[in-house]
Protein backbone atom coordinates (compact mmCIF):
# COMPACT_ATOMS: atom_id res chain seq x y z
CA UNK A 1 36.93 91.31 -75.83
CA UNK A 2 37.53 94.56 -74.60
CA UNK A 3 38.63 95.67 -70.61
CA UNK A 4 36.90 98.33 -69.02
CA UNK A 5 40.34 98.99 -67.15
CA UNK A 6 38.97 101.12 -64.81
CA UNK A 7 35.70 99.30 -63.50
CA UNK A 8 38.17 95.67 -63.41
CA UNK A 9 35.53 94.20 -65.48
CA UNK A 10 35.90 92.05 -68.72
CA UNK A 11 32.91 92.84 -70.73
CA UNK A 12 31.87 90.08 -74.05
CA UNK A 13 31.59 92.15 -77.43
CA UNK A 14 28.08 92.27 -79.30
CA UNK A 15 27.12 88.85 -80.61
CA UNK A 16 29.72 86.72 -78.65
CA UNK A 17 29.20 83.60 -77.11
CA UNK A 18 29.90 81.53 -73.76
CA UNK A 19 33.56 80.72 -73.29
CA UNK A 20 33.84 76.83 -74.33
CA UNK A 21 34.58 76.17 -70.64
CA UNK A 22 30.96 76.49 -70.01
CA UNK A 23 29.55 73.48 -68.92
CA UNK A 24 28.02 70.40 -70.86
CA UNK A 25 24.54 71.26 -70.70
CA UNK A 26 24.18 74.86 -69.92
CA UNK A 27 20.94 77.43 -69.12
CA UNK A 28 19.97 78.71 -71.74
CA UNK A 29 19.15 82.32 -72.12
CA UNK A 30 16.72 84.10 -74.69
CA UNK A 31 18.17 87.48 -74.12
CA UNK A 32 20.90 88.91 -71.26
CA UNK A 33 20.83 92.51 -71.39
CA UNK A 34 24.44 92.86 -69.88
CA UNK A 35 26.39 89.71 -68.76
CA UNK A 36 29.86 90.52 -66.90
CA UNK A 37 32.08 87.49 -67.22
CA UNK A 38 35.04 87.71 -64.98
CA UNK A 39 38.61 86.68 -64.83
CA UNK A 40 40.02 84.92 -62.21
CA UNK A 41 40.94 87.89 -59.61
CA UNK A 42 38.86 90.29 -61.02
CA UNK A 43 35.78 91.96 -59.67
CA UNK A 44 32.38 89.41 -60.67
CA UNK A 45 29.12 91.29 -61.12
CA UNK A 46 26.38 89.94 -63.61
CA UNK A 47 23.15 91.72 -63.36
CA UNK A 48 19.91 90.06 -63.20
CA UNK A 49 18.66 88.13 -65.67
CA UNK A 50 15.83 88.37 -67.50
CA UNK A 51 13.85 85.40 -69.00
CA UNK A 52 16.11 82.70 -68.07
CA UNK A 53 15.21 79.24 -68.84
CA UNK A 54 16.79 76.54 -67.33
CA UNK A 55 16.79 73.10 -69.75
CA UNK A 56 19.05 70.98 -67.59
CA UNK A 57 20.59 71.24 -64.50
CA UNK A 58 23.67 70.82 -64.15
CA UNK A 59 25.45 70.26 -60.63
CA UNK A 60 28.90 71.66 -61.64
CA UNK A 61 28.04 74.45 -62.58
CA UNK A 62 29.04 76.42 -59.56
CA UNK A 63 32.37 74.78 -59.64
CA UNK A 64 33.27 77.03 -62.54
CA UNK A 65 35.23 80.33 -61.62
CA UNK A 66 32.77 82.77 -62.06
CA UNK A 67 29.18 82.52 -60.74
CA UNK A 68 25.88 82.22 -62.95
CA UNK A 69 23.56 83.39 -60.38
CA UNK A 70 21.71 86.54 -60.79
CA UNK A 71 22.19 89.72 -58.31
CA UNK A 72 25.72 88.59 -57.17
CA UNK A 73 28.11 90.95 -55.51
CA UNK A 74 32.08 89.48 -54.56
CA UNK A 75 33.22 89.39 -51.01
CA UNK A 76 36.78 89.23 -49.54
CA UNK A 77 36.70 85.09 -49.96
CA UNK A 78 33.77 83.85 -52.10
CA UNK A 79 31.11 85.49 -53.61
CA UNK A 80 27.74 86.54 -51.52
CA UNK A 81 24.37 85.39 -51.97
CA UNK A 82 21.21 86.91 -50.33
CA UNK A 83 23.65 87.79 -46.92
CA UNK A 84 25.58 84.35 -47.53
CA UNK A 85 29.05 83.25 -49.03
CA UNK A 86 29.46 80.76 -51.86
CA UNK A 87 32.98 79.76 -51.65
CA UNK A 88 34.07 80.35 -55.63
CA UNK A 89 37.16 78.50 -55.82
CA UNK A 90 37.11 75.60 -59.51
CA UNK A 91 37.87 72.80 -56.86
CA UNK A 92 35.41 73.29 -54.43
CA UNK A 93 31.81 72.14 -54.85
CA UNK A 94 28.51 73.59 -53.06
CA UNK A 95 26.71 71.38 -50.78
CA UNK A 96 23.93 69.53 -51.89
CA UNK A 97 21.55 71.13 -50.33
CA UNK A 98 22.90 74.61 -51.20
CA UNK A 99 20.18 77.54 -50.45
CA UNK A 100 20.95 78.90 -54.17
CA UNK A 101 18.52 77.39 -55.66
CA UNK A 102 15.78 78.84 -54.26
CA UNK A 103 17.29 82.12 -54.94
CA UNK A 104 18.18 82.34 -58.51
CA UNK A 105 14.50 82.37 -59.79
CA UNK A 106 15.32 79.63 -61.76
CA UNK A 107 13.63 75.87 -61.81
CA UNK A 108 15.62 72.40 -62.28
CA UNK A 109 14.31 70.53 -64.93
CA UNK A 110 14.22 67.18 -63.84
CA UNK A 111 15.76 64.25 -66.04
CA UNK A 112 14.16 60.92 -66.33
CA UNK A 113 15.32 57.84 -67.80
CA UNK A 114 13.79 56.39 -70.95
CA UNK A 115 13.99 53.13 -69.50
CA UNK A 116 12.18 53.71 -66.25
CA UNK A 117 9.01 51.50 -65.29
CA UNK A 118 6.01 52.64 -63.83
CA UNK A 119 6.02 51.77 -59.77
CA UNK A 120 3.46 50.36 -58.25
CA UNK A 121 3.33 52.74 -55.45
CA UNK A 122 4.25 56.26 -54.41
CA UNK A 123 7.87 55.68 -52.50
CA UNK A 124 8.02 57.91 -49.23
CA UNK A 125 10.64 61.37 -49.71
CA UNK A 126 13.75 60.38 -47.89
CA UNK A 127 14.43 61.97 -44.64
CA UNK A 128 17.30 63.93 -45.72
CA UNK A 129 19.70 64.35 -48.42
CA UNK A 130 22.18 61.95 -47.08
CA UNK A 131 21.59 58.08 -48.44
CA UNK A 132 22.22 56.92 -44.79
CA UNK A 133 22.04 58.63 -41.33
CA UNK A 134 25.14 59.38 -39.73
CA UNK A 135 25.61 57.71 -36.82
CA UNK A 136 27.88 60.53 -34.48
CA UNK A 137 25.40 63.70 -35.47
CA UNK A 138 21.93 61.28 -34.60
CA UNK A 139 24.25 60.10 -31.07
CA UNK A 140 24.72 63.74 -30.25
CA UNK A 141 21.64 65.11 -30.84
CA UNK A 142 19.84 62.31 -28.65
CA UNK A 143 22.25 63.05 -26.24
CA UNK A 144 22.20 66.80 -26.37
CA UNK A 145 18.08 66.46 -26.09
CA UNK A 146 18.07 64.79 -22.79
CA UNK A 147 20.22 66.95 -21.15
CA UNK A 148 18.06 70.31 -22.28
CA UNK A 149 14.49 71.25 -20.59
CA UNK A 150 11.20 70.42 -21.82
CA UNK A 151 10.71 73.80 -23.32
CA UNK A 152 14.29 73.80 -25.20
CA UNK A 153 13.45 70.27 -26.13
CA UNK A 154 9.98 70.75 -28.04
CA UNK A 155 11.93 74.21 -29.61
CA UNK A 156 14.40 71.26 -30.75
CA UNK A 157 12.29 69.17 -32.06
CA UNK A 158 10.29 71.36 -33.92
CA UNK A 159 13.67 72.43 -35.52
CA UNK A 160 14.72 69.21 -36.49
CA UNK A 161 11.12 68.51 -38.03
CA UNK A 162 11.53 71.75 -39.97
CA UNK A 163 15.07 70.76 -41.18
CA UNK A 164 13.28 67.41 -42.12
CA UNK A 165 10.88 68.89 -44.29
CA UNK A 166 12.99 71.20 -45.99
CA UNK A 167 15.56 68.76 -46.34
CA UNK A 168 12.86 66.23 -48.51
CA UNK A 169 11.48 68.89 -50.43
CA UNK A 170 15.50 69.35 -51.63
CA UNK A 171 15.62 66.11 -52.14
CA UNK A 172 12.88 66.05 -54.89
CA UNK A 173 14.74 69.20 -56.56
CA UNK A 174 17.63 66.89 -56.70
CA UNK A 175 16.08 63.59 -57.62
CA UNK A 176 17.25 62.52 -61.27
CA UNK A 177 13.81 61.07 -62.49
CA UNK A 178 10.52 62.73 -61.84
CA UNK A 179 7.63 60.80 -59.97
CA UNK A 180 4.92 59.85 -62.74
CA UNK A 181 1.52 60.61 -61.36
CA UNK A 182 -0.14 57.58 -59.49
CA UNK A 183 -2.88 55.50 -61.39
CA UNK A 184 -5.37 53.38 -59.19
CA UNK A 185 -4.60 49.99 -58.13
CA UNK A 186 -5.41 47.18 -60.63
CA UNK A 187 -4.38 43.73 -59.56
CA UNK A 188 -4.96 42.13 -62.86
CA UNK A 189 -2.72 39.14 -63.74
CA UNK A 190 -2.54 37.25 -66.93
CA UNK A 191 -3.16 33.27 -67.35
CA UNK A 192 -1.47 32.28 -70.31
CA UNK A 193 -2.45 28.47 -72.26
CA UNK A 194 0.10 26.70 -74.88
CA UNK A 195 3.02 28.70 -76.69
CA UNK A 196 2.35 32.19 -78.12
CA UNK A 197 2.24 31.79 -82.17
CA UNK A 198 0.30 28.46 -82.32
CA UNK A 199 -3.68 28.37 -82.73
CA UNK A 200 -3.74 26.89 -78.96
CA UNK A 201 -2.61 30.22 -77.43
CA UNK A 202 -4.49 32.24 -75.18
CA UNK A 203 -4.16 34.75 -72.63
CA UNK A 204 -6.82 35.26 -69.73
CA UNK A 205 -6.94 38.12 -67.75
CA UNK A 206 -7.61 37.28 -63.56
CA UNK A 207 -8.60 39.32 -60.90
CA UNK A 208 -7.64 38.24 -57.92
CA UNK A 209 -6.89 34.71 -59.13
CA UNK A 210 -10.32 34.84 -60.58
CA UNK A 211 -11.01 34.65 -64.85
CA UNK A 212 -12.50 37.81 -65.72
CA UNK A 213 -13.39 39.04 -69.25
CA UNK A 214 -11.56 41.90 -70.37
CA UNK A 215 -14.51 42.86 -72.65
CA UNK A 216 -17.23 42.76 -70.12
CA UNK A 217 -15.49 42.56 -66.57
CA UNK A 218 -12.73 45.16 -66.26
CA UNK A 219 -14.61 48.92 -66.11
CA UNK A 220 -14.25 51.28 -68.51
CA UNK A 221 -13.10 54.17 -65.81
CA UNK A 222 -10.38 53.94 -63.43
CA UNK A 223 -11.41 56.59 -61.58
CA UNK A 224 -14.53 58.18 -60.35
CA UNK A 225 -13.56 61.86 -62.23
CA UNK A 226 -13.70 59.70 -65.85
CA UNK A 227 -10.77 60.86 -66.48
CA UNK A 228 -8.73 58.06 -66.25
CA UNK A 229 -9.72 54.95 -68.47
CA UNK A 230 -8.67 51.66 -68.29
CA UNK A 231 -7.02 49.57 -71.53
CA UNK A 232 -6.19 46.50 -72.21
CA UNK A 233 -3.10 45.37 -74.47
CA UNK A 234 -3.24 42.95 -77.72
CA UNK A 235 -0.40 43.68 -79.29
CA UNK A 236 3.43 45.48 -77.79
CA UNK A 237 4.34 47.51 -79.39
CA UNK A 238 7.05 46.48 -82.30
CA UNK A 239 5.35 43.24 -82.69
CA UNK A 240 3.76 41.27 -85.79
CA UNK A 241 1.24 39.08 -84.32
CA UNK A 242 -1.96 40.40 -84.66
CA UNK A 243 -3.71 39.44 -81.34
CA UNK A 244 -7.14 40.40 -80.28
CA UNK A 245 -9.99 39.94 -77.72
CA UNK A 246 -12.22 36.73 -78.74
CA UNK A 247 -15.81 37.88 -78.72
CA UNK A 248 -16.85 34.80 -79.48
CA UNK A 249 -15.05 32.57 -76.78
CA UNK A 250 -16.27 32.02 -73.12
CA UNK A 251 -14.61 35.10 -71.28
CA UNK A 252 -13.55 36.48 -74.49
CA UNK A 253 -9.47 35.63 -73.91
CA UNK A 254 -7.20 36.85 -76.34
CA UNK A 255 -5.99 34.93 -79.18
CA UNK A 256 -3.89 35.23 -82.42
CA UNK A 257 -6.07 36.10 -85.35
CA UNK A 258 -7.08 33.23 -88.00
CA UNK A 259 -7.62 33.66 -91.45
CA UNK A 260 -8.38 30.12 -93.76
CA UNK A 261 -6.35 28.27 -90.89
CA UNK A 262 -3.37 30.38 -90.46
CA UNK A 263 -2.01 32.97 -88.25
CA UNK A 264 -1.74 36.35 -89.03
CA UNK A 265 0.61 38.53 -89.00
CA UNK A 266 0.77 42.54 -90.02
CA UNK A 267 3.20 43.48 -92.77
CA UNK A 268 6.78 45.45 -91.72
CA UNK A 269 5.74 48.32 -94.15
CA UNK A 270 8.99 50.39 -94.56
CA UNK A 271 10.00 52.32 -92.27
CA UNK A 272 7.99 50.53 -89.82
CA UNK A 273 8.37 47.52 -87.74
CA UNK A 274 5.23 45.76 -86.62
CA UNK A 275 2.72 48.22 -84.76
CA UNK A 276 3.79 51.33 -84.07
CA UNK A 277 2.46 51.94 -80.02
CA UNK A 278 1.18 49.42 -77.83
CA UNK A 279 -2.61 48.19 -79.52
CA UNK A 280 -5.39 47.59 -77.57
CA UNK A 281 -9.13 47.93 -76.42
CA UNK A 282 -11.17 50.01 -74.05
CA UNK A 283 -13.25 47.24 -72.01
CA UNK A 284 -17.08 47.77 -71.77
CA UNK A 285 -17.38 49.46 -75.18
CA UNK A 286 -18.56 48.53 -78.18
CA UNK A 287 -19.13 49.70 -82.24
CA UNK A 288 -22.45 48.98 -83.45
CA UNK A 289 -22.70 47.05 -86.33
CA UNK A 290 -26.20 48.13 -86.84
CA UNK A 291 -26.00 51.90 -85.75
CA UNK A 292 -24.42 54.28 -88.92
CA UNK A 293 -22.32 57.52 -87.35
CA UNK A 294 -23.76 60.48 -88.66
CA UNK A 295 -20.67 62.46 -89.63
CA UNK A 296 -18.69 58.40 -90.81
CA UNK A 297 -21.72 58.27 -92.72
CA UNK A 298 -20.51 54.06 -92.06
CA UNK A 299 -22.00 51.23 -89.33
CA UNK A 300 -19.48 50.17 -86.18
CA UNK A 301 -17.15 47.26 -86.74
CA UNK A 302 -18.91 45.29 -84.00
CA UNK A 303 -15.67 45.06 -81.98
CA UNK A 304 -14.59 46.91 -78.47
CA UNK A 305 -13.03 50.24 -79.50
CA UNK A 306 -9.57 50.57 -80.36
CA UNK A 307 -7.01 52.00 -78.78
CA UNK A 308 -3.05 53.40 -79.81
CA UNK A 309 -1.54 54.34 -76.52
CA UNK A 310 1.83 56.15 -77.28
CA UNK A 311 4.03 56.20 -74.29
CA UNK A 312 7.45 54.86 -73.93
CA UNK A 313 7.41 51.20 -72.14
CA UNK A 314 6.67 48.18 -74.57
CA UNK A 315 3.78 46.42 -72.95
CA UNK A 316 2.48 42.75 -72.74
CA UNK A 317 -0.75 40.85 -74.40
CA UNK A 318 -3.24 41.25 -71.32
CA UNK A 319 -1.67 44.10 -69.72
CA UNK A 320 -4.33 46.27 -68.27
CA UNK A 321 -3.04 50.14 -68.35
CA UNK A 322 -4.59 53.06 -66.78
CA UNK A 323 -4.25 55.97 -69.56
CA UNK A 324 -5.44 59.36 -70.60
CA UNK A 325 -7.38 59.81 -73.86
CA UNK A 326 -5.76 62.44 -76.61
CA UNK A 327 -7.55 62.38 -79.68
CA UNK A 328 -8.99 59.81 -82.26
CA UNK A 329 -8.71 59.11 -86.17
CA UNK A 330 -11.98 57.70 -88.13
CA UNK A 331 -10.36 54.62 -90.09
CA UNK A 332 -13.13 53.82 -93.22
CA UNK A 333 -11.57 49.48 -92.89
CA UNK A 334 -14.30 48.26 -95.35
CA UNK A 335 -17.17 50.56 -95.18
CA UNK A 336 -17.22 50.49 -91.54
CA UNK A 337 -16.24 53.31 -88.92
CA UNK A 338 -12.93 51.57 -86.93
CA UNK A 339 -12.21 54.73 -84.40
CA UNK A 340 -8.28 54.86 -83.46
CA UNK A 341 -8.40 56.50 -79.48
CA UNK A 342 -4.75 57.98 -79.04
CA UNK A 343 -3.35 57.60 -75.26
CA UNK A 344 -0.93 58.03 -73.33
CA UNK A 345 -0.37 55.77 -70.22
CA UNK A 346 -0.68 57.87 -66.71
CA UNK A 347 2.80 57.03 -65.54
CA UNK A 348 4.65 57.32 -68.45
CA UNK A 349 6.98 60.39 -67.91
CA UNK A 350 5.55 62.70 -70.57
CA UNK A 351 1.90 62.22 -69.60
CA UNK A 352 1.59 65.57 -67.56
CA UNK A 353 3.12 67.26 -71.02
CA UNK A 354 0.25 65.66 -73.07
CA UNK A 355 -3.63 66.51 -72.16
CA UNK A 356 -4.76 66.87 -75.97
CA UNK A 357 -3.83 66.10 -79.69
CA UNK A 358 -1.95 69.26 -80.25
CA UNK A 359 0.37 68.16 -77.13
CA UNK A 360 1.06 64.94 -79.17
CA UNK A 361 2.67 66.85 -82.13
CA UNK A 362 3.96 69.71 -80.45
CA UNK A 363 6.43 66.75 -78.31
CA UNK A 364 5.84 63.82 -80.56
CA UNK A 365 6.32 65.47 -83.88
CA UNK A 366 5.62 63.23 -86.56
CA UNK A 367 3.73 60.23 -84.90
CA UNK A 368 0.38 61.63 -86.08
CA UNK A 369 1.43 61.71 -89.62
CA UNK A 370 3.37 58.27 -89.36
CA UNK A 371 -0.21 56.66 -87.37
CA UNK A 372 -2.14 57.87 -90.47
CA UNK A 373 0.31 56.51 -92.79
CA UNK A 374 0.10 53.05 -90.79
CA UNK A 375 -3.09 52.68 -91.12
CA UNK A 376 -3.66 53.55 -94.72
CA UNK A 377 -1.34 51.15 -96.35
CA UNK A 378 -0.92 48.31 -93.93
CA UNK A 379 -2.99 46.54 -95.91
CA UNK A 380 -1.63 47.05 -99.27
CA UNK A 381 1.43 43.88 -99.28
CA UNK A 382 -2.23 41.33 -99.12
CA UNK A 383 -3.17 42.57 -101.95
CA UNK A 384 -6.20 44.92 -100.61
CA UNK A 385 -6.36 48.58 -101.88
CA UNK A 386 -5.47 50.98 -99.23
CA UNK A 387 -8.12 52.38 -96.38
CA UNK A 388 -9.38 55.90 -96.23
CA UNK A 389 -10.22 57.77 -93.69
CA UNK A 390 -13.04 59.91 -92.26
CA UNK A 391 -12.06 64.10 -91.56
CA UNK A 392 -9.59 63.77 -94.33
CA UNK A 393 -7.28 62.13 -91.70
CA UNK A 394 -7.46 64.71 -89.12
CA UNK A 395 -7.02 63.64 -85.27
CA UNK A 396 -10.04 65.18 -83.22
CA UNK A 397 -9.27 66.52 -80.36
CA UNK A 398 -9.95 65.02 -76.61
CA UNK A 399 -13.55 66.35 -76.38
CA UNK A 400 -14.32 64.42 -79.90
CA UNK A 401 -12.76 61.86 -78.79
CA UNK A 402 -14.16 61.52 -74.95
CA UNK A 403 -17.92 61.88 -76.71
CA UNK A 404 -16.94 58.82 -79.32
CA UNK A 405 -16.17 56.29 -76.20
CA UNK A 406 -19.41 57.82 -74.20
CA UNK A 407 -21.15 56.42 -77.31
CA UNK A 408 -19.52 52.98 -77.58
CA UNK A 409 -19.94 52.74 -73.91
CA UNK A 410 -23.54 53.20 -74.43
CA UNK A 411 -23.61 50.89 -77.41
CA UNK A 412 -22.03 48.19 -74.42
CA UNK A 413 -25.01 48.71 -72.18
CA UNK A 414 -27.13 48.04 -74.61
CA UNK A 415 -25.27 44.90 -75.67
CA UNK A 416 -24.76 43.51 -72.23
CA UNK A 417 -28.63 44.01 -71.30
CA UNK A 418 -29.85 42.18 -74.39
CA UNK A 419 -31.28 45.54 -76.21
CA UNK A 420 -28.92 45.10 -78.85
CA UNK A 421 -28.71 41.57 -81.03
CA UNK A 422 -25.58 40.06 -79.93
CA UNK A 423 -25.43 37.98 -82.96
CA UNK A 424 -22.38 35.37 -82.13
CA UNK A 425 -20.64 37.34 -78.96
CA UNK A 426 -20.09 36.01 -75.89
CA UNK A 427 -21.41 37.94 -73.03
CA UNK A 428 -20.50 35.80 -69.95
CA UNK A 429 -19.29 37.72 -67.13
CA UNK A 430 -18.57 37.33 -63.36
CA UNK A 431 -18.72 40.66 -61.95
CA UNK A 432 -21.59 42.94 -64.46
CA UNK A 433 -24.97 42.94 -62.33
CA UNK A 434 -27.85 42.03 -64.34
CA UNK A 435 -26.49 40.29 -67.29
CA UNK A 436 -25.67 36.53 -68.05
CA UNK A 437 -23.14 35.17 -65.22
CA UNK A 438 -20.37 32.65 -66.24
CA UNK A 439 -21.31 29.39 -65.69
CA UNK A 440 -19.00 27.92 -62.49
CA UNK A 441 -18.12 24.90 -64.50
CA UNK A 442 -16.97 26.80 -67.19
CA UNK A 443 -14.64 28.53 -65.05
CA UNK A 444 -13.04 25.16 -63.73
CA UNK A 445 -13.09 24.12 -67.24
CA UNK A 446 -10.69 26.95 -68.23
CA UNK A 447 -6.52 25.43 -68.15
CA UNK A 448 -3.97 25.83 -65.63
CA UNK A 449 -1.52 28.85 -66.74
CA UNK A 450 1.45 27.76 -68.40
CA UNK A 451 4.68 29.70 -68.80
CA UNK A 452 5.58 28.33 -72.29
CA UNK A 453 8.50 29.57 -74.54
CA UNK A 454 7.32 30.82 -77.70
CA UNK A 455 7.27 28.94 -80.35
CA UNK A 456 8.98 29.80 -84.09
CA UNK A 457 7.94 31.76 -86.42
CA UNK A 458 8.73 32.03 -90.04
CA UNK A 459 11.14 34.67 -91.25
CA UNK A 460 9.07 36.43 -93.82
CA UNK A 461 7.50 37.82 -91.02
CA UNK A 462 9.99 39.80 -90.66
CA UNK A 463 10.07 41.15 -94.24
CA UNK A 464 10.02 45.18 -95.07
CA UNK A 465 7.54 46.03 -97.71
CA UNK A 466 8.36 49.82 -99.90
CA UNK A 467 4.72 51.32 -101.02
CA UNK A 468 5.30 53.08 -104.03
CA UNK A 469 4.10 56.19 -102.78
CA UNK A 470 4.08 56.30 -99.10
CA UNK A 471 5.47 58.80 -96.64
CA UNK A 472 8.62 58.27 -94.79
């Protein structure tokens, strides 16, 4: 470091850093033509900065004894800011509501929390910064408004609205976890018969209090744009069982696969642990066993489409999510076309970061690669030769993707309205105009809901498998 003696201004050499004072998670800066760092009784100026990027905020950060805010200049007893003083003393701390902020030309980056549910509905912005109103400034200011005239009163009030609103849209700035964008109300509840892990199991979706199916009953679109679809969960996340819609059943409930009279479960292929995102189905679609995809070259796998959705929250078997479609992967699962539809639930915190398949690698690096890898050798500890995959593995984008659920969609229709053979599927519903209704004693016929423990399973199922050969 070298002093510029007569200027009072300590100036960092080329290539040196931040003093290791600075705080725990700093701005960041891709290039500061001339940054003054001052001593403690020295004259502060920093220049404006150019191309600042601000990663975290951090609210101590004008408690340190020199100032980090662009086009400062020192006063007698604090520094000034845009015609106002900022007191620059270590001890003392700005005000929460400090007008800096929307001076510096620099954004907060808000943190959320990676354990953070979705809420069911937008909370109102508090009506100031404060967690409660104080009591002596509220007793004043009623008093102080009945003693002024109309005219001062309504100049008053439209103050104190003004201070309102400024004061909420602080308290957003401020807020530690950002508000996930709103899906539309679904009041779908789950009806669960006998323990999960036994052949008895089953989980039925209700609207209302009413059995629905979630292959016929729940719409595809949660929104009137189509651009918000609606999914239903089989199997969280991190789980083994392999769960799926019954087509077969009355309401089509969802069940623990069978094979030769025992459940199944999916292999822990190393590095993984069960499924790798929360598995599921778009309702009201459908892959035609009798229709071959031109560029698959292979029939549908006569089940609803499936679904990965990729966002942070472990779900439950029933749970209907509103998402946002991302891509898809062609899965070749025995000569038949078994689309993957990648999603991202709305209010997970990172949807408004993802809106296509190059969003999911540029912030999820390596879950493409390790969804690919899933699904080629899951099968392998059986005993079955691996699957391949259509587009040499590649993800298509959204618009490939939003064209392959138009089709199963229409595939649906046609299945619902009897065009299509339905071979052994079950197409009761309650709600779909014009196709077969659910008979009423059917519906009575279907078991109270039972909050059951689940029962034990076996401890292989927790075994890791190493494939000679696949990626980690």
């Amino acid at each position: 470091m070298r002093k510029k003696e007569e200027k009072g201004i300590v100036e960092p050499e080329a290539g040196s850093f931040f003093p290791t004072d600075f705080p725990s998670r700093p701005w960041q800066f891709h290039r500061f033509p001339s940054l003054f760092i001052p001593r403690r009784g020295q004259r502060e100026r920093i220049p404006a900065l150019s191309g600042c990027q601000l990663n975290q905020f951090n609210t101590g950060i004008a408690s340190k004894p020199f100032s980090m805010f662009p086009g400062v200049r020192r006063v007698s007893k604090g520094v000034q800011v845009g015609g106002r003083a900022l007191n620059s003393n270590p001890l003392s701390r700005p005000p929460t509501a400090c007008p800096i902020l929307a001076r510096t030309g620099c954004s907060p980056v808000l943190r959320t929390s990676a354990t953070l549910a979705p809420p069911t509905k937008q909370a109102p912005p508090p009506p100031s910064l404060s967690s409660s109103p104080s009591p002596p400034l509220s007793s004043s200011s009623s008093l102080s408004a009945t003693a002024l005239s109309p005219s001062s009163s309504s100049r008053v009030d439209r103050s104190v609205s003004s201070a309102s609103s400024r004061a909420a849209l602080l308290s957003k700035h401020f807020s530690t976890s950002a508000a996930p964008p709103q899906s539309p109300t679904m009041s779908y509840t789950v009806r669960k018969i006998g323990q999960a892990n036994t052949l008895e199991h089953r989980v039925y979706i209700e609207k209302d209090g009413q059995p629905v199916s979630p292959f016929h009953d729940i719409p595809l679109y949660a929104n009137e744009q189509q651009t918000i679809l609606n999914m239903v969960v089989e199997i969280p996340r991190w789980t083994n069982a392999k769960q799926e819609i019954s087509k077969e059943e009355f309401l089509n409930p969802i069940k623990q696969d069978v094979k030769k009279g025992k459940l199944r479960y999916v292999r822990n292929c190393f590095p993984h642990k069960g499924y790798l995102w929360n598995y599921g189905a778009f309702p009201q679609t459908w892959e035609d066993p009798n229709t071959v995809h031109p560029e698959t070259k292979a029939k549908g796998d006569n089940d609803p489409l499936d679904v990965c959705e990729i966002g942070e929250l472990v779900g439950y078997p029933g749970q209907v999510k509103q998402v946002k479609v991302l891509g898809v992967m062609a899965l070749l699962d025995e000569e038949e076309t078994d689309w993957k539809v990648i999603v991202i639930d709305v209010n997970d915190p990172l949807a408004p970061k993802l809106n296509d398949v190059e969003d999911v690698e540029r912030h999820l690096p390596g879950l493409l690669r390790a969804t690919n890898e899933w699904f080629r050798i899951y099968k392998i500890p059986d005993g079955k030769p691996e699957n391949q995959f259509a587009f040499s593995g590649e993800c298509k984008n959204k618009k490939y993707a939003l064209d392959v659920i138009r089709e199963c969609a229409d595939a649906w229709e046609k299945l619902i309205s009897g065009k299509s053979p339905r071979g052994e599927i079950s197409v009761a519903t309650t709600t779909v105009e014009g196709a077969e209704r659910a008979d009423a004693a059917q519906l009575a016929a279907i078991p109270k809901g039972e909050n059951l423990p689940p029962a034990p399973i076996d401890g292989s199922v927790d075994k890791w498998f190493f494939i000679s050969g696949a990626a980690v």
